[in-house]
Every structure is written in structure tokens, then in C-alpha cells.
Protein backbone atom coordinates (compact mmCIF):
# COMPACT_ATOMS: atom_id res chain seq x y z
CA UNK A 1 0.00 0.00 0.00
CA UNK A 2 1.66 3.50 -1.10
CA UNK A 3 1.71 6.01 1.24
CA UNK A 4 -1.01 9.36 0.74
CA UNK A 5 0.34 12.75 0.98
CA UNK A 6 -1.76 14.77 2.94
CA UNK A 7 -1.50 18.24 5.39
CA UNK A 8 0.88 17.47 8.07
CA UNK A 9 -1.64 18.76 10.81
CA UNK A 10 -4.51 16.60 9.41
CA UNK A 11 -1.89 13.64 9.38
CA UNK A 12 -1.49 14.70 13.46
CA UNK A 13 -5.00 14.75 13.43
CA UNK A 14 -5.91 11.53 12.52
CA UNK A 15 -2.77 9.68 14.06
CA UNK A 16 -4.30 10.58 17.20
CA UNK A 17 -7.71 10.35 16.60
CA UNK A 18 -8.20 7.87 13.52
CA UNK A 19 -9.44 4.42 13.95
CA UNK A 20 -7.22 1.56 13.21
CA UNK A 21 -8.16 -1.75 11.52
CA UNK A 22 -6.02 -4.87 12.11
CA UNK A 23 -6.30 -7.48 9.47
CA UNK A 24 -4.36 -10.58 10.57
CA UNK A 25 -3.31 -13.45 7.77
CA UNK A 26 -5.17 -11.73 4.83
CA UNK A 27 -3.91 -13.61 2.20
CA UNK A 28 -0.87 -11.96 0.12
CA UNK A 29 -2.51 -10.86 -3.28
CA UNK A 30 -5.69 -10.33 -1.57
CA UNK A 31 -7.39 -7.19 -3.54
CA UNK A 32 -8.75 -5.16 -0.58
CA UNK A 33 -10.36 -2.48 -0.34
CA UNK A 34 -11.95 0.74 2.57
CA UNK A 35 -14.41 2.92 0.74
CA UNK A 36 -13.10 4.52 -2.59
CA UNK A 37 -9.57 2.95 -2.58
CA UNK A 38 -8.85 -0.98 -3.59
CA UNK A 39 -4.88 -2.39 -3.22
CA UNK A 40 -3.84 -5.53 -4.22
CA UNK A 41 -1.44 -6.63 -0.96
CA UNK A 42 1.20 -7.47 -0.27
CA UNK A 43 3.26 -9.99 2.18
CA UNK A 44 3.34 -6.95 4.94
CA UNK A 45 -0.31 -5.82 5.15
CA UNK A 46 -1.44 -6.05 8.40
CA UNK A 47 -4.08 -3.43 8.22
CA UNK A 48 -5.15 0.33 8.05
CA UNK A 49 -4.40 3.25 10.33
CA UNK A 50 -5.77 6.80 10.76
CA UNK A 51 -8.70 6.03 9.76
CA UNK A 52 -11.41 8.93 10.05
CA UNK A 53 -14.27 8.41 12.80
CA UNK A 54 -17.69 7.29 10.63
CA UNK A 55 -18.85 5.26 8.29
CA UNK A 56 -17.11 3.16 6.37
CA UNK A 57 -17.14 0.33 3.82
CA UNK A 58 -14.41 -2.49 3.88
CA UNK A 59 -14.53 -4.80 0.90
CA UNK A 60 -12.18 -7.83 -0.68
CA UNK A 61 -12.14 -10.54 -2.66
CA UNK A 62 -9.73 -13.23 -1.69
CA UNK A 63 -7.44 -15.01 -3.94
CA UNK A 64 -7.09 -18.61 -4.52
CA UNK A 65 -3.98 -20.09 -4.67
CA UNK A 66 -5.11 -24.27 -5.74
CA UNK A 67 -5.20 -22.84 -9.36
CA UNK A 68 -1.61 -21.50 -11.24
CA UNK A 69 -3.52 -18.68 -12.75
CA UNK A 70 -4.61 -17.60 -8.72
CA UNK A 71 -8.50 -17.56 -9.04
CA UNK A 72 -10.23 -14.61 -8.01
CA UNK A 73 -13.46 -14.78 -5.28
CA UNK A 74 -16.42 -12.94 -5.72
CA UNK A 75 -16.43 -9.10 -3.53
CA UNK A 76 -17.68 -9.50 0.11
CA UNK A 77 -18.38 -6.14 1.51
CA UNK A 78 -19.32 -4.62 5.19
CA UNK A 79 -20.39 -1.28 6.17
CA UNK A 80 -18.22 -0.39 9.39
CA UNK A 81 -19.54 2.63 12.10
CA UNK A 82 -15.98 3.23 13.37
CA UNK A 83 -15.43 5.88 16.66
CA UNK A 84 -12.38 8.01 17.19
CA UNK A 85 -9.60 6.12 18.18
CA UNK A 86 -11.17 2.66 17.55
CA UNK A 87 -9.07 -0.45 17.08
CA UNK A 88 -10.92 -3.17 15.42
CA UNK A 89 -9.07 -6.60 14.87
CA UNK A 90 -9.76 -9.50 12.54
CA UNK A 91 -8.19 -12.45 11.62
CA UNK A 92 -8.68 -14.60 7.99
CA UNK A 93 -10.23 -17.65 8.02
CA UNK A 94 -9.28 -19.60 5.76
CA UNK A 95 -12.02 -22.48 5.39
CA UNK A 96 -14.39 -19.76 5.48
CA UNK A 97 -12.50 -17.23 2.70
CA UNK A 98 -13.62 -14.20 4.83
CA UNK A 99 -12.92 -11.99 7.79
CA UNK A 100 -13.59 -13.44 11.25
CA UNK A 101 -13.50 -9.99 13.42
CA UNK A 102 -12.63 -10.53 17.28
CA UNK A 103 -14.64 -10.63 20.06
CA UNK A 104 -11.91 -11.00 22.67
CA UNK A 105 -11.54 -7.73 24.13
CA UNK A 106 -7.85 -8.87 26.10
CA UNK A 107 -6.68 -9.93 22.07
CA UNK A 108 -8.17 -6.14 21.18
CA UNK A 109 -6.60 -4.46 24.28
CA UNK A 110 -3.14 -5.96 23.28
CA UNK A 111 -2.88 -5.41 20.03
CA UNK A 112 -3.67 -1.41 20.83
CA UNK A 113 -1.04 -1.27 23.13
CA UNK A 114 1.39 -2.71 20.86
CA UNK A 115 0.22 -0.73 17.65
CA UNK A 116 3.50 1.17 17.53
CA UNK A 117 5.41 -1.82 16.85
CA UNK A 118 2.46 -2.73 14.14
CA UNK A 119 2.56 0.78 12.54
CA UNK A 120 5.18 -0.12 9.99
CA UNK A 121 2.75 -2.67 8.48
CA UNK A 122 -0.15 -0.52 8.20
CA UNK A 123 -1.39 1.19 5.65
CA UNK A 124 -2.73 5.06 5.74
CA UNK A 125 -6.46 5.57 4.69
CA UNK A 126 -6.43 6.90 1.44
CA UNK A 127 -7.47 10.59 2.21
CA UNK A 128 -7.15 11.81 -1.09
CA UNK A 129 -10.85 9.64 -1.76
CA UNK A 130 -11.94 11.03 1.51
CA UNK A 131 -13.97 14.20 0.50
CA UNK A 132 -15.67 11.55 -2.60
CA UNK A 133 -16.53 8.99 -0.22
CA UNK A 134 -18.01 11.18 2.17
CA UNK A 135 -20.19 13.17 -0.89
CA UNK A 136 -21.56 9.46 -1.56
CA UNK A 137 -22.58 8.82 1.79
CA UNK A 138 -23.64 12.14 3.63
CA UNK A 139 -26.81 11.01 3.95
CA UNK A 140 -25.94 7.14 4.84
CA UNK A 141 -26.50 6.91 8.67
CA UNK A 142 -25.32 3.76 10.83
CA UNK A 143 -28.85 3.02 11.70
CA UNK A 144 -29.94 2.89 8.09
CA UNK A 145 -26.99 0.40 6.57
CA UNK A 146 -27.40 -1.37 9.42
CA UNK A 147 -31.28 -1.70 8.63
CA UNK A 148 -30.58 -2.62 4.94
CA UNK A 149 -27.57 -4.74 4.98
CA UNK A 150 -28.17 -8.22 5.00
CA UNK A 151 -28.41 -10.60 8.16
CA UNK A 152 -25.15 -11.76 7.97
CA UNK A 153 -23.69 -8.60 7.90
CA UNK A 154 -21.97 -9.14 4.87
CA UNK A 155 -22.89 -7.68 1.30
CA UNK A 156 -21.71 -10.20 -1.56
CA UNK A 157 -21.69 -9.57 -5.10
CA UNK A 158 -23.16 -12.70 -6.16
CA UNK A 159 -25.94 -13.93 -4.80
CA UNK A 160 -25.49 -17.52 -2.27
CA UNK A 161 -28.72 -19.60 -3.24
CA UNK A 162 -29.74 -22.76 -2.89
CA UNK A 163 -32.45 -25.03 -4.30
CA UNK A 164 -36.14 -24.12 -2.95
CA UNK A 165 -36.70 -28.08 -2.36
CA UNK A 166 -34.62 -30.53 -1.69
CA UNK A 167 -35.00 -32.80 -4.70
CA UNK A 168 -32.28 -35.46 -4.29
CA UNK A 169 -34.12 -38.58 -5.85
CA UNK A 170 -36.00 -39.51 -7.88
CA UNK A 171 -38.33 -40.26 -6.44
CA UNK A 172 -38.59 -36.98 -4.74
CA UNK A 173 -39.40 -35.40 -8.18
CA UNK A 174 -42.30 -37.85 -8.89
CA UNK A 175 -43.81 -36.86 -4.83
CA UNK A 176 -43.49 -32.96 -6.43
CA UNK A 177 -44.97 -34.40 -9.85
CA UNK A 178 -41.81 -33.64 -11.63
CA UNK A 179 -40.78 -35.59 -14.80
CA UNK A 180 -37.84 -37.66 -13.97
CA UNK A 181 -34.60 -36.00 -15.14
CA UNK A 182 -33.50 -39.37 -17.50
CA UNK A 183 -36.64 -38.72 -19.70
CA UNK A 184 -35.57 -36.65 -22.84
CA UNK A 185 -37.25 -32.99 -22.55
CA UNK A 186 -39.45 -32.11 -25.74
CA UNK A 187 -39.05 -28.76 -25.48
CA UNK A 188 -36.80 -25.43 -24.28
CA UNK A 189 -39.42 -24.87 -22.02
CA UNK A 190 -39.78 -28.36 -20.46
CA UNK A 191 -36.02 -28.21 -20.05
CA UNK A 192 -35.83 -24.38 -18.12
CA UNK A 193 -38.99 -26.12 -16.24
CA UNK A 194 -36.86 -28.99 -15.23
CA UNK A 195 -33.72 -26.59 -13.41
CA UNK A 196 -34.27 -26.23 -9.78
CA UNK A 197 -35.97 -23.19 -8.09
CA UNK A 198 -32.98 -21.20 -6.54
CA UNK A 199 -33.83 -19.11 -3.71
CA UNK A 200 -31.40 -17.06 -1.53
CA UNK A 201 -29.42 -18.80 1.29
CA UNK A 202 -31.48 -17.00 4.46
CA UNK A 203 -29.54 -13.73 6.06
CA UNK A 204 -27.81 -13.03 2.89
CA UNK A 205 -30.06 -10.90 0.96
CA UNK A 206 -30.42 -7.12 1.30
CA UNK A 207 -32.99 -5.84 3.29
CA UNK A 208 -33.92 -2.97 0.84
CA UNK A 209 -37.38 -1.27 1.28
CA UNK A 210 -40.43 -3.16 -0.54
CA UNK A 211 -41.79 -0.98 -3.68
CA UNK A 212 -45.58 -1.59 -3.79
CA UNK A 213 -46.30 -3.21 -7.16
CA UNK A 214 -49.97 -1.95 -6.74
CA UNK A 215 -49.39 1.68 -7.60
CA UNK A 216 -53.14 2.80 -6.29
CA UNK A 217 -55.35 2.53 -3.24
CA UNK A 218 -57.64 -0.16 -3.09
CA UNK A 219 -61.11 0.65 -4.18
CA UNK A 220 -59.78 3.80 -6.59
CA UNK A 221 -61.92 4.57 -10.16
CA UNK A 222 -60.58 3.96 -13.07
CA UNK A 223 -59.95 7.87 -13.19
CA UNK A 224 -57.55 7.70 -10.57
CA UNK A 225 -55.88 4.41 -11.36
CA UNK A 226 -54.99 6.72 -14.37
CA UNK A 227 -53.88 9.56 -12.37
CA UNK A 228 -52.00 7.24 -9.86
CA UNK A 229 -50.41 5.68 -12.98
CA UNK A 230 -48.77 8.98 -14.31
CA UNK A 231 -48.00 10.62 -10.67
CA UNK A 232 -46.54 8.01 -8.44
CA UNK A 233 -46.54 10.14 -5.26
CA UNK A 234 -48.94 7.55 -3.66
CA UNK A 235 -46.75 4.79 -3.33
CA UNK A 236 -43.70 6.74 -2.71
CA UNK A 237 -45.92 7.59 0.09
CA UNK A 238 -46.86 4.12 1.08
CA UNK A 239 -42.62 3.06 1.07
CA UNK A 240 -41.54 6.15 3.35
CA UNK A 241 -45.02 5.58 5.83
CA UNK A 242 -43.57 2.35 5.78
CA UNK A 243 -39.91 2.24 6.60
CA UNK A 244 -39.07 6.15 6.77
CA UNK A 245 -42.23 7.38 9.51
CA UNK A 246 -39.92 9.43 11.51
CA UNK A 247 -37.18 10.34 9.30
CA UNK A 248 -38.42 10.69 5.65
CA UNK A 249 -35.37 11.81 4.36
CA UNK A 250 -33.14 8.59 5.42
CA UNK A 251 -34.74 7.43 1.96
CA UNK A 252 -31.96 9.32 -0.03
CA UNK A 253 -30.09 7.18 2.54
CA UNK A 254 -31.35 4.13 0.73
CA UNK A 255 -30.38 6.03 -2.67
CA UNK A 256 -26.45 6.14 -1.34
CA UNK A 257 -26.39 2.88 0.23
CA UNK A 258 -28.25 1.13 -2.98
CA UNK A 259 -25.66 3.26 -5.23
CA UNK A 260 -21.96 2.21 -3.41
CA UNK A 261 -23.15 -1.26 -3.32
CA UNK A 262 -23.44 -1.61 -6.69
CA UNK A 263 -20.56 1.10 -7.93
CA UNK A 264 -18.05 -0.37 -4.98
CA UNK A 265 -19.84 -3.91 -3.76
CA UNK A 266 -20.36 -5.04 -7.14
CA UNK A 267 -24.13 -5.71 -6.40
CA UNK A 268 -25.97 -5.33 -9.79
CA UNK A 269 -29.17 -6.43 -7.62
CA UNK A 270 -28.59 -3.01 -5.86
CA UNK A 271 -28.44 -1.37 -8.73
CA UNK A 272 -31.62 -2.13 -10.08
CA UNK A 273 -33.11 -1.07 -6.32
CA UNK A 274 -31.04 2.30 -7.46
CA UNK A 275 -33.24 2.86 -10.41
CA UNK A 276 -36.73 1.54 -9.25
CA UNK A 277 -36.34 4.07 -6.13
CA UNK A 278 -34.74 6.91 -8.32
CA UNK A 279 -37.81 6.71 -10.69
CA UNK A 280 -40.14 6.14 -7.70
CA UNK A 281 -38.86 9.50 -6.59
CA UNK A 282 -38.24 11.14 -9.68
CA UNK A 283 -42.06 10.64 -11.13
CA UNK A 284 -43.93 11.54 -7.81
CA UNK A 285 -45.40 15.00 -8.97
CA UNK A 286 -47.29 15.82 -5.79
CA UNK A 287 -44.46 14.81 -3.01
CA UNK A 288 -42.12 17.65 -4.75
CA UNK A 289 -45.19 20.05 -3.96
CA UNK A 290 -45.38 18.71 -0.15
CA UNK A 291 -41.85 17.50 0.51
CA UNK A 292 -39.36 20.60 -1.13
CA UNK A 293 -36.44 19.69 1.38
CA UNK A 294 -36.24 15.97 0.20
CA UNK A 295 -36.07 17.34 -3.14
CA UNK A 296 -33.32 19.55 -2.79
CA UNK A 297 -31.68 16.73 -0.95
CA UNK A 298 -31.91 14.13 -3.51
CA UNK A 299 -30.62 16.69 -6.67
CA UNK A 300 -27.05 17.00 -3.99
CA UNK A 301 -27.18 13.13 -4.22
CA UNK A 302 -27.67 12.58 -7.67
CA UNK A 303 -25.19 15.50 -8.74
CA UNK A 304 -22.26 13.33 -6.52
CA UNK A 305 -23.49 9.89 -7.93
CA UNK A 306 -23.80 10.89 -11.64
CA UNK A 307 -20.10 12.31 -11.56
CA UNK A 308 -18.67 8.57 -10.53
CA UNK A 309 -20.46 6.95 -13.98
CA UNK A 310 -20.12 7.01 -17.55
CA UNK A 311 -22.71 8.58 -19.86
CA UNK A 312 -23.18 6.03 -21.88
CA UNK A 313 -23.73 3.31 -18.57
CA UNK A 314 -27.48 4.10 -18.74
CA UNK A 315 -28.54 3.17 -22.44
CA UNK A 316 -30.27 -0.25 -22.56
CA UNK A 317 -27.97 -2.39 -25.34
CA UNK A 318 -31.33 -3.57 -26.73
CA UNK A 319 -33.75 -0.66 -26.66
CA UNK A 320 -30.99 2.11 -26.85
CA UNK A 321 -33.68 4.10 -24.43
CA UNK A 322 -31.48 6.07 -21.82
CA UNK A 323 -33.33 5.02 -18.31
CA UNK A 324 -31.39 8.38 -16.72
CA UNK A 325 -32.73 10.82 -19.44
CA UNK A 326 -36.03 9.74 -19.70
CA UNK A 327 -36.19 9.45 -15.50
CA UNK A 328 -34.68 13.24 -15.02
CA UNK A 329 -37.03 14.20 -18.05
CA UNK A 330 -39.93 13.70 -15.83
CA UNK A 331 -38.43 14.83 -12.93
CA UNK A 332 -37.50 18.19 -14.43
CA UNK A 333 -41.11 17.98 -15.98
CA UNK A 334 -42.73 17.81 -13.11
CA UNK A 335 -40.11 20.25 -10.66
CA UNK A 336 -41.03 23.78 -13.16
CA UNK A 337 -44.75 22.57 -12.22
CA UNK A 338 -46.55 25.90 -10.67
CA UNK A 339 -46.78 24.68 -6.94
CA UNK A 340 -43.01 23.30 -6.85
CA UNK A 341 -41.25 25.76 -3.90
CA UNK A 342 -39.44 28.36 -6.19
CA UNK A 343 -35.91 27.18 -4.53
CA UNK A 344 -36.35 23.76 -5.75
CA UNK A 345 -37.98 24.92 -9.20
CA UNK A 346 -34.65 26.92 -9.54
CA UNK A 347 -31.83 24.73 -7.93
CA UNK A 348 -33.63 21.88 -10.39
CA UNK A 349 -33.08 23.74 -13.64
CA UNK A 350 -29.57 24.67 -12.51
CA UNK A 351 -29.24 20.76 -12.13
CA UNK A 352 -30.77 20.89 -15.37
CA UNK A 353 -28.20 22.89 -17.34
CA UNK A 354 -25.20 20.91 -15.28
CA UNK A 355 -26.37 17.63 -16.81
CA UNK A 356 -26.68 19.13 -20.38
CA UNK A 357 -23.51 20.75 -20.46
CA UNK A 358 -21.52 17.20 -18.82
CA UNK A 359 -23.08 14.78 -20.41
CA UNK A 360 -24.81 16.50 -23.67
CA UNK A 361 -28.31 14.63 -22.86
CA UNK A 362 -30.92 16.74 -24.25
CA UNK A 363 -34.11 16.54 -22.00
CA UNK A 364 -36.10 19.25 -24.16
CA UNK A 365 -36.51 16.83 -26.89
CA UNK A 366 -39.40 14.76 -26.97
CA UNK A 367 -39.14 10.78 -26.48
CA UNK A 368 -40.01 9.54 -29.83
CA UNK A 369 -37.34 11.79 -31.14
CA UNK A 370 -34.66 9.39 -29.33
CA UNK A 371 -35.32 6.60 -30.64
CA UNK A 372 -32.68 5.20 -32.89
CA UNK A 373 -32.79 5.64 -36.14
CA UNK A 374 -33.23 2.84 -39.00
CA UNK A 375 -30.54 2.41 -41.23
CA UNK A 376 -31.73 0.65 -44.13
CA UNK A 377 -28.76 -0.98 -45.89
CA UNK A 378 -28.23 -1.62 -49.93
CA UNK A 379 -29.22 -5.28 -50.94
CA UNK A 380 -26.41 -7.40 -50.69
CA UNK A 381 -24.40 -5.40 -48.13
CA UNK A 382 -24.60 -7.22 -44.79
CA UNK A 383 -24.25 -5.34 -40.84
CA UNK A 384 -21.18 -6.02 -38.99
């Protein structure tokens, strides 16, 4: 791990009051990462020092070394709450391919006192990523990661499943009236049929807040259904009654925590939570009428998160439709409404230009005009 140049007084700073992480037997080759920074280690590593107070997210993925080519494990990621001066100590376990952190406060106790003779093995936080990580997260409390991580306290970027049943025999398939698996399949569909259910292993899967499918309230007219349809403010309503009550704003939260799972973690499952939420938000016409301040709040968060992604990351291969464009189209539709708060009406079309001007997406034009256009080719000549 290089060493970060920094201010010599924040360097005092956080020598005295930065957390420390002890990483015992990580594996040399190891890539390892604590929030915006990744290093590949090496034989020395013994963990990371002056590290600032707050949240934080520690993520690796171990390295095998049964194959010659030194196989690569899927990320494993946890969020960490880490207090001034903190020492936290973990050893790697092997069998397991993962982080065992200590419980033994004696093993903690010793270790701090001996941290000066450790110092020359650990690495410096990467400050330079400091003021990024910390414009990803603002809004990311302990509570909340704690509330949407998974059970086990560990966010992977593949999902562990297992089979729904337990279908060992064959004549377990015939109790579940299931064609036995040495009978030829007549069709692709028979054959997808045949594959087990997978479902994920219990305590691994991320607690992220349920999005009503039923966008209306039960017993609305057909005229409302409609209306419900086009303005989704009632079920963003339902989601932040639901798991936001107290503290509707800990939804951009969500937004951050969904976003650096997938941009860091690896979690493409988070990033599909990313875009339902963002478009949950994003096409709720009346909540930017009644709720200006988580408004304002969520164009800060999406001005930090668009700056870490290409332009091009948004276009669907197939349809060419950019999900981001469209989204923000409605968004800045409905935000120069007449009963938006004039702050938000303005800081949106600020937001507006921004976008335009970085990433040339045009959101005046209308959506038929972006669909791609048809090349029709001269007989005989063949696409690539």
C-alpha cells in the first residue's frame, strides 16, 4: 500500500484520533479495499491506520492459490460505524475465505497497546478519496446500513442460493410431480422447467425497502388508477409511511447505500433497487409540492453519484432508451410545475443545465425523437 500525501496537521490529526483496523493473515494478493480505494497486498499488510471516525465500507475478494492462474473470489463487503480512536481486529479464516473480526476484548486491548510496533505494516487511509466517499454517503447513517444490509452482515456480489426443495431422488421429483430427469425434454421450455428453483441462502439478501407493485389505493376509479399511474406520489408515500415514519429523508439514505453497493460492492441487484427508487422518486409529482427539502436533498445526491459513472452506462444495449434521461425528463417535468417551492424549481433547472452541459443529454426533446434511427442498408451489403 503507497503512502497518501496529505497536510501534516490533518496527518497529526488523525494519528491521534483515527481508527485503526487490524487485518491478521489476509492472504498476500488479496485485492482489498476501505471505501473509494482498492490495493492488491502485499506480504506486509497487516491493516489500516488513521482512519477517520464514521462510516465506512471495507470490501475484498480473496485469492485462490489451488489454481496457477490464482483464481479470483467474488467481492464481500461490510459497512463499518468506526469511533475516534477505535481499534478493530480480525483475523482470515481460511475455510471460510472471509474476515472473522474478534470478540476477545484482552486480544483487542493488546494489540492497541502494541500498535507502535504494528505501525510499519499498516497502511494510511487513502485521504485523497476522503472528500468523494463522504459526498456518496452524507446522507448514509449507521442506523440505516445497518437496517438494509443483509443478516449476515456481509454484502456479496453474487448472490449464495440454494435449491427451494430438496430434490435429491427420484423419487422426490415424482412426490413434487416432476418428470424424472432421464426422460428426454421435448421442449426449451420443459427443459428451463426442469432446473431447480434457486432461492437465496437465508440472512444473505439485502434488506432494501419493498416498492408496492400496486401503484393505487384499493377501491380507486378507473380515473384515478390513471392519475396514480402517471403521478406516483402515492406509493412513494406508502414506502416512506412504511420504513421512513420518523425520518423521511433517510430514503436518499437508501439512494447512497443502494448506489456504493453496486458502484463499490459489485451488487448489480442493488443497482436495479437504485433505479426503481430513483424513478419512484423522480415521477412523484405531488411529493415535490409537499416535501421541497427531500427534493433539494436528492438533486445534492444525484449531482455526486452521476459524476462517478459514464454517460453512456445508462442506455439499454437492446432498446438504446437512456433510463437516466427519460427518468430526469420527468423529474424536471414535473419540478417547473406551478406549486413546486421556487428554490427547488430553480436549484432543479440549474441541475438541469449541469447535466446538459456534462453529459450533452438533451431533455427538451421529446421521447419519440430518441429513438434510434433505422438504417436501411443496400441489398447485398450485410451489418457487422
Amino acid at each position: 500500500m503507497a503512502g497518501t500525501d496529505m497536510d501534516p496537521e490533518v496527518a497529526r490529526g488523525l494519528f491521534e484520533e483515527g481508527a485503526t483496523l487490524v487485518l491478521l493473515g489476509v492472504p498476500e494478493g488479496t485485492e482489498l479495499g476501505l471505501d473509494y480505494k482498492t490495493w492488491t497486498l502485499g506480504p506486509r499488510f497487516r491493516g489500516v491506520k488513521m482512519i477517520p471516525p464514521g462510516l465506512h465500507f471495507l470490501h475484498y475478494c480473496s485469492v485462490s492459490t489451488n489454481g496457477a492462474c490464482g483464481e479470483i473470489s467474488p467481492k464481500i463487503g461490510l459497512f463499518l460505524s468506526l469511533k475516534p480512536r477505535e481499534v478493530l481486529v480480525a483475523h482470515w479464516n481460511k475455510s471460510e475465505d472471509d474476515l472473522e473480526f474478534s470478540q476477545n476484548p484482552e486480544e483487542v486491548e493488546r494489540i492497541r497497546a502494541n500498535l507502535r510496533e504494528l505501525d510499519g505494516y499498516l497502511g494510511p487511509y487513502p485521504y485523497d478519496t476522503l472528500r468523494k466517499w463522504v459526498s456518496l454517503t452524507n446522507r448514509l447513517s449507521q442506523e440505516v446500513a445497518i437496517a438494509l444490509q443483509p443478516l449476515s452482515g456481509r454484502v456479496c456480489a453474487f448472490s449464495d442460493v440454494i435449491p427451494e426443495l430438496q430434490l435429491t431422488h427420484t423419487k422426490d421429483r415424482a412426490e413434487q410431480n416432476l418428470p424424472r430427469n432421464d426422460q428426454e425434454c421435448q421442449s426449451m421450455k420443459e427443459g428451463l422447467d426442469r432446473l431447480p428453483r434457486m432461492k437465496q441462502r437465508e440472512g444473505t439478501e439485502l434488506r432494501f425497502s419493498n416498492i408496492p407493485k400496486q401503484a393505487y389505493p384499493p377501491g380507486a376509479t378507473p380515473a384515478q388508477i390513471t392519475q396514480y399511474s402517471m403521478d406516483w406520489s402515492y406509493t412513494l408515500n406508502c414506502v416512506l409511511e412504511s420504513h421512513y415514519k420518523e425520518q423521511p429523508l433517510n430514503v436518499l439514505g437508501e439512494l447512497q447505500f443502494a448506489f456504493v453497493c453496486f458502484l463499490v460492492g459489485n451488487v448489480y441487484e442493488a443497482f436495479e433497487h437504485w433505479k426503481s427508487l430513483l424513478a419512484l422518486l423522480c415521477r412523484s409529482e405531488e411529493a415535490m409540492k409537499d416535501r421541497k427539502d427531500l427534493y433539494l436533498g436528492l438533486i445534492a445526491v444525484l449531482y455526486h453519484q452521476l459524476g462517478e459513472i459514464p454517460p453512456d452506462f445508462f442506455v439499454d444495449i437492446v432498446s438504446q432508451n437512456n433510463f437516466l434521461t427519460s427518468t430526469l425528463q420527468d423529474f424536471f417535468q414535473f419540478a417547473s410545475s406551478p406549486g413546486v417551492d421556487s428554490t427547488l424549481r430553480k436549484r432543479a433547472e440549474k441541475f438541469k443545465v449541469h447535466l446538459t452541459k456534462k453529459f450533452r443529454w438533451d431533455f427538451d426533446a421529446d421521447l419519440d425523437e430518441c429513438a434510434p434511427v433505422v438504417v436501411e442498408l443496400p441489398e447485398g451489403v450485410a451489418g457487422d
